[in-house]
N, C-alpha and C. Protein backbone atom coordinates (compact mmCIF):
# COMPACT_ATOMS: atom_id res chain seq x y z
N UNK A 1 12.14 -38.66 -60.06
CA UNK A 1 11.72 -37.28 -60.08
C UNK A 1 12.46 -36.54 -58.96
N UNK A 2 13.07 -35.38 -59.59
CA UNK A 2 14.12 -34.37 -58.53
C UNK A 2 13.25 -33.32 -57.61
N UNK A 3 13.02 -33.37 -56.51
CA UNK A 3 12.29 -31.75 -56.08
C UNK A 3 13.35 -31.12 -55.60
N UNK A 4 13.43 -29.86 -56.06
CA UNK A 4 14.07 -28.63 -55.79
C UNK A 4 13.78 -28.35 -54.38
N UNK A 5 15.36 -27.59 -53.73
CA UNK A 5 15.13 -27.17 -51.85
C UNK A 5 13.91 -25.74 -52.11
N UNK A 6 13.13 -25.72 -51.06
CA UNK A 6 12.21 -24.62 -51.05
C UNK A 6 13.10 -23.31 -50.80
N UNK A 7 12.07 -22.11 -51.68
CA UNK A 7 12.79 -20.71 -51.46
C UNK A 7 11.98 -19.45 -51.11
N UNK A 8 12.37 -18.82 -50.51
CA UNK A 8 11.61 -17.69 -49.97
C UNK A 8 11.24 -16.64 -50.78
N UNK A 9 12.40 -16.30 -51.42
CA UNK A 9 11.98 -14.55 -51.85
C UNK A 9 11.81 -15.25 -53.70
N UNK A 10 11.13 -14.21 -54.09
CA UNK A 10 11.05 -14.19 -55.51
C UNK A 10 11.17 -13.44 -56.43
N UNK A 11 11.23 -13.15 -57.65
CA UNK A 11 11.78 -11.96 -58.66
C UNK A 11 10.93 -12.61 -59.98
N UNK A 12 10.06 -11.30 -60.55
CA UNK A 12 9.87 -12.03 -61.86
C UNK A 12 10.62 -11.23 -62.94
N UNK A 13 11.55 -11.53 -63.66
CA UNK A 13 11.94 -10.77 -64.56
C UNK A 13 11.35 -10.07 -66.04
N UNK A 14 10.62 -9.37 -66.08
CA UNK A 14 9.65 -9.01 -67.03
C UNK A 14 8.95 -9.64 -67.92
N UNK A 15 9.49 -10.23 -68.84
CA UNK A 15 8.82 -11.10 -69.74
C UNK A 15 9.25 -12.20 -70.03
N UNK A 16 10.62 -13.10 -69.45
CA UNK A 16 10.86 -14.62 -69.88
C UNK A 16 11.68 -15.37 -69.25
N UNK A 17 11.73 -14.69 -67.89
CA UNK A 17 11.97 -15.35 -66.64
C UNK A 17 11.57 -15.38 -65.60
N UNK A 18 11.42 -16.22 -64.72
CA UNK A 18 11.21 -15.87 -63.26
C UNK A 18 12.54 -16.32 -62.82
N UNK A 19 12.58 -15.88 -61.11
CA UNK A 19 13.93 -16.29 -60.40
C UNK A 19 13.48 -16.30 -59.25
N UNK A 20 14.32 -17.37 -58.53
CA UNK A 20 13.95 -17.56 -57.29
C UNK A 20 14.82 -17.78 -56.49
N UNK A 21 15.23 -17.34 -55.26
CA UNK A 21 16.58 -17.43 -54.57
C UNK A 21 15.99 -18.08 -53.32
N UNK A 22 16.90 -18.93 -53.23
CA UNK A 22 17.16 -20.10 -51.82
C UNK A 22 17.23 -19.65 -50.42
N UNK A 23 15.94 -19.79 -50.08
CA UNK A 23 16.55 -19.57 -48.77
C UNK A 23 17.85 -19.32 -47.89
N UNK A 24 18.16 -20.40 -47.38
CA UNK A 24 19.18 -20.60 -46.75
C UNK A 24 20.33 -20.32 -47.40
N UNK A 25 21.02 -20.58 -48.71
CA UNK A 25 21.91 -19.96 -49.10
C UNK A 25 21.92 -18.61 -49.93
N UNK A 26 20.62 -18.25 -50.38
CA UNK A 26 20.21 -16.94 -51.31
C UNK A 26 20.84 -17.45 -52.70
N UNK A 27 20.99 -18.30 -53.15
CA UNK A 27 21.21 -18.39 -54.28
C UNK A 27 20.52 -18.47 -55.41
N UNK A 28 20.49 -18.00 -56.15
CA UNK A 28 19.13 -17.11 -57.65
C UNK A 28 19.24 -18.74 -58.48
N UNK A 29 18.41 -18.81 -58.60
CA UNK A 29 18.05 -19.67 -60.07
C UNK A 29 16.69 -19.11 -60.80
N UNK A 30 17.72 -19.33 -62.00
CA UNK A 30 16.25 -18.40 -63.05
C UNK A 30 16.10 -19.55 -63.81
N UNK A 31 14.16 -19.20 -64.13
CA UNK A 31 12.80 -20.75 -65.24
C UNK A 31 12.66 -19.66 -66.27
N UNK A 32 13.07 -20.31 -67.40
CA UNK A 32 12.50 -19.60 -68.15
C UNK A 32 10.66 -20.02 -68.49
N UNK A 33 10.01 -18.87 -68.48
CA UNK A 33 8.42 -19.17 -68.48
C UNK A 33 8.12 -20.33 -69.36
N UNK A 34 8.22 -19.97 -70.64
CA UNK A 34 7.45 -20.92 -70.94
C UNK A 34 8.06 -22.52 -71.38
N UNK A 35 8.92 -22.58 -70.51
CA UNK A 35 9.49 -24.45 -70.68
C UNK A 35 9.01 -24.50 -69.15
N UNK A 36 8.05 -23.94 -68.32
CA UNK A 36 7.43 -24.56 -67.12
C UNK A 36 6.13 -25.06 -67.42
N UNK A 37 5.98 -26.46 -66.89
CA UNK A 37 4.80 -27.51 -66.93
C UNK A 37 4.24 -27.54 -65.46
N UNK A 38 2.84 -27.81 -66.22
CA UNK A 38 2.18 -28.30 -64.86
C UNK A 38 2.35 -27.23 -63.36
N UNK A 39 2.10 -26.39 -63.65
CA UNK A 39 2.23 -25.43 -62.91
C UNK A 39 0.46 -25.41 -61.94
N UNK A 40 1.28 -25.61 -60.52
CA UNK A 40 0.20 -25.12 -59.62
C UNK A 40 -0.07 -24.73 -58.02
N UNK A 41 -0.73 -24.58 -57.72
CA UNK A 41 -0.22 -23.67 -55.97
C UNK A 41 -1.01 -24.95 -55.24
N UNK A 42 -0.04 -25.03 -54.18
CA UNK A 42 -0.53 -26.17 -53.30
C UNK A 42 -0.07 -25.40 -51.89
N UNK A 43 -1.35 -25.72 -50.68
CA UNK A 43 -1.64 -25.01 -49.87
C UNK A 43 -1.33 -23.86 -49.76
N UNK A 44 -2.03 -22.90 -50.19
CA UNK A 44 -1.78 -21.59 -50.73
C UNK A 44 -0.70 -21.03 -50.53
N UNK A 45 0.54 -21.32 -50.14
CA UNK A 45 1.54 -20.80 -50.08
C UNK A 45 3.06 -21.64 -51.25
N UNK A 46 2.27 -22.40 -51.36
CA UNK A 46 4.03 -23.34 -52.27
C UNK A 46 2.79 -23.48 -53.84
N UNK A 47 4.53 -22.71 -54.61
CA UNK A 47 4.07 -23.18 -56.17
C UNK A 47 4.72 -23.89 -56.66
N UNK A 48 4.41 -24.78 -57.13
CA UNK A 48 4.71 -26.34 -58.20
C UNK A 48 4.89 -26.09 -59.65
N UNK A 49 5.86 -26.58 -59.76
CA UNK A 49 6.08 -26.80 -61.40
C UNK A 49 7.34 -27.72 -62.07
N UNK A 50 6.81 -28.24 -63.06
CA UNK A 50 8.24 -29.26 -63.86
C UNK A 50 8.92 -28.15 -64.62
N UNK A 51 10.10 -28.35 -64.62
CA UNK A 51 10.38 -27.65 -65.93
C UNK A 51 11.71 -28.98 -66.22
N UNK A 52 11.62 -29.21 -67.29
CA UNK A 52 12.10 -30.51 -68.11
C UNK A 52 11.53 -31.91 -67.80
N UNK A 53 12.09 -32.50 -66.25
CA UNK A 53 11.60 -33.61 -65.82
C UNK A 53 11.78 -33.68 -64.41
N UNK A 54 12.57 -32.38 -63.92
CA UNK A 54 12.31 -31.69 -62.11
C UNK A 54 11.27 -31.14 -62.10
N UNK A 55 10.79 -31.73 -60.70
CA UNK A 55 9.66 -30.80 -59.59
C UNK A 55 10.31 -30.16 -59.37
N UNK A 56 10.14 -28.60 -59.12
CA UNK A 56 9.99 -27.68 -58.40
C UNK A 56 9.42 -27.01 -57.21
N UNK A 57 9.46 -26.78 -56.41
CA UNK A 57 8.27 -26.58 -55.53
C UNK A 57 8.98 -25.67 -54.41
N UNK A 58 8.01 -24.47 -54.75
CA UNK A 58 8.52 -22.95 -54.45
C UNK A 58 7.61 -22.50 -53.34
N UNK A 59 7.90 -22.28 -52.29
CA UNK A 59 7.98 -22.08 -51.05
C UNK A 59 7.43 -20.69 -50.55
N UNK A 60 6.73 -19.97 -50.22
CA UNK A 60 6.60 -18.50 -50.13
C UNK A 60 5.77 -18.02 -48.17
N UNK A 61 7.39 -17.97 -47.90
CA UNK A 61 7.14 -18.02 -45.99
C UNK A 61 6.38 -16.38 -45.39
N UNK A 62 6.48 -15.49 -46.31
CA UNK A 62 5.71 -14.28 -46.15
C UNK A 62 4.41 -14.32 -46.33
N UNK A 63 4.00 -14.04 -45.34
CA UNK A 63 1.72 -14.27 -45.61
C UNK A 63 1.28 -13.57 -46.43
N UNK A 64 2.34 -12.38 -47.26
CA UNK A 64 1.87 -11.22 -48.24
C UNK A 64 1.98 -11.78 -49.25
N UNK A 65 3.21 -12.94 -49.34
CA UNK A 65 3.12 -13.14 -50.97
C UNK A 65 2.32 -14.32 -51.51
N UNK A 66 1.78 -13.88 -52.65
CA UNK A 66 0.85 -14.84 -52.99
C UNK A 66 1.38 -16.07 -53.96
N UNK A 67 1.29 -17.06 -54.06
CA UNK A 67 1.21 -18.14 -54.99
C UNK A 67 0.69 -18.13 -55.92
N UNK A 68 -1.17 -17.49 -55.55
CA UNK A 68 -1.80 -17.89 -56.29
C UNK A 68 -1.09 -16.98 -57.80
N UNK A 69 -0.95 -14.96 -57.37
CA UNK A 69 -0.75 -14.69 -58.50
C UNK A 69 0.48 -14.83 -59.25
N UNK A 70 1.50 -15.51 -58.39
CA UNK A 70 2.42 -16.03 -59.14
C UNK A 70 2.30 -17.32 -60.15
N UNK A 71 1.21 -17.87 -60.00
CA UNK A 71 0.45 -18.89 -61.19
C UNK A 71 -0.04 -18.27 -62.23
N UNK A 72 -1.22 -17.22 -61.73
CA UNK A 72 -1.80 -16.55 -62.49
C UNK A 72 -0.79 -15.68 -63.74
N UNK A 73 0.20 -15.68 -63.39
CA UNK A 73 1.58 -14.32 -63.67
C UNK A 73 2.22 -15.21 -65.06
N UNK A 74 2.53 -16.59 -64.27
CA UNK A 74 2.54 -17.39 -65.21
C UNK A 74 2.22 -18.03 -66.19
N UNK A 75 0.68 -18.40 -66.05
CA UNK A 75 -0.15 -19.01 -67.07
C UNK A 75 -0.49 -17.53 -67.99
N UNK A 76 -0.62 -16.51 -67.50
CA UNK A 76 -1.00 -15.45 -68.66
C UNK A 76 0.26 -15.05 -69.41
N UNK A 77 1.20 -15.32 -69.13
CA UNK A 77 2.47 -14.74 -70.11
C UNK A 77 2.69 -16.74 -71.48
N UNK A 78 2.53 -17.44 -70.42
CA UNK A 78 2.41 -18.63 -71.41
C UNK A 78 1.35 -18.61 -72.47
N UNK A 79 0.31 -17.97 -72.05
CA UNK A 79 -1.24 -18.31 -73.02
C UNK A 79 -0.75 -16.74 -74.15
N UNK A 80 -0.14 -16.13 -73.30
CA UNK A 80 0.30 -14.31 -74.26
C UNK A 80 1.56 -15.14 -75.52
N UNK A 81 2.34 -16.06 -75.33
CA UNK A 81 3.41 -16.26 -76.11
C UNK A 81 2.75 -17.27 -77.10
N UNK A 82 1.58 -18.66 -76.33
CA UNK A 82 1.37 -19.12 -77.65
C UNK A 82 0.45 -18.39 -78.50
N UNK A 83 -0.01 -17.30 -78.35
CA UNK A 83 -1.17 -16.84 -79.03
C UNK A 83 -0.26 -15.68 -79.56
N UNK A 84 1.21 -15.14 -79.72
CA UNK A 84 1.72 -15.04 -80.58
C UNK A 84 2.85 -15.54 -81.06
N UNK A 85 3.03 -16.78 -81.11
CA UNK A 85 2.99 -17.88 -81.96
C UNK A 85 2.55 -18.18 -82.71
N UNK A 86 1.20 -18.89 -82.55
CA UNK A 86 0.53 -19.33 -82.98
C UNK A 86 -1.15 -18.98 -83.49
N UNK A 87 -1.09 -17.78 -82.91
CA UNK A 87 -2.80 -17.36 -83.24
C UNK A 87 -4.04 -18.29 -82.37
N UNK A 88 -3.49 -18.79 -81.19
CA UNK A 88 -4.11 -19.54 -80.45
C UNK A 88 -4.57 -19.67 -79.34
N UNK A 89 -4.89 -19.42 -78.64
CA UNK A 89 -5.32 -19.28 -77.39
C UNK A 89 -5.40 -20.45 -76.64
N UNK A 90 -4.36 -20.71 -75.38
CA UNK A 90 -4.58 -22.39 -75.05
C UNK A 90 -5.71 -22.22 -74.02
């Protein structure tokens, strides 16, 4: 299992990406939402997630930004796509 270097700043791109740029070098990598698993905030500042068969684990060094609703941001655009999909609500 790969974990990703932690990153500071964040970007959500409206509806089917997030992005997150590297600290130390600022370099952007964009998740597309919904191929992220297991998504969750650990000590309220770092958010976790697989996306394929990498950990992720996203870093947030500003006391303003939250984790939590960057979970929250997440799981509601995932539960918004399978339920139009599928007519389902996970």
């Amino acid at each position: 299992m790969e974990t990703s270097p932690y990153y500071q700043k964040a970007r959500y791109y409206g509806k089917t990406e997030a992005s997150f740029f590297m600290g130390d070098h600022n370099l952007e990598q964009n998740f597309p939402i919904v191929k992220l698993d297991g998504a969750n905030v650990q000590m309220n500042n770092r958010l976790e997630f697989y996306l394929e068969e990498s950990l992720y684990s996203v870093v947030f060094h500003h006391p303003y930004t939250s984790a939590y609703k960057w979970l929250q941001s997440i799981l509601y655009y995932q539960e918004k796509q399978a339920f139009e999909e599928d007519g389902v609500l996970l």
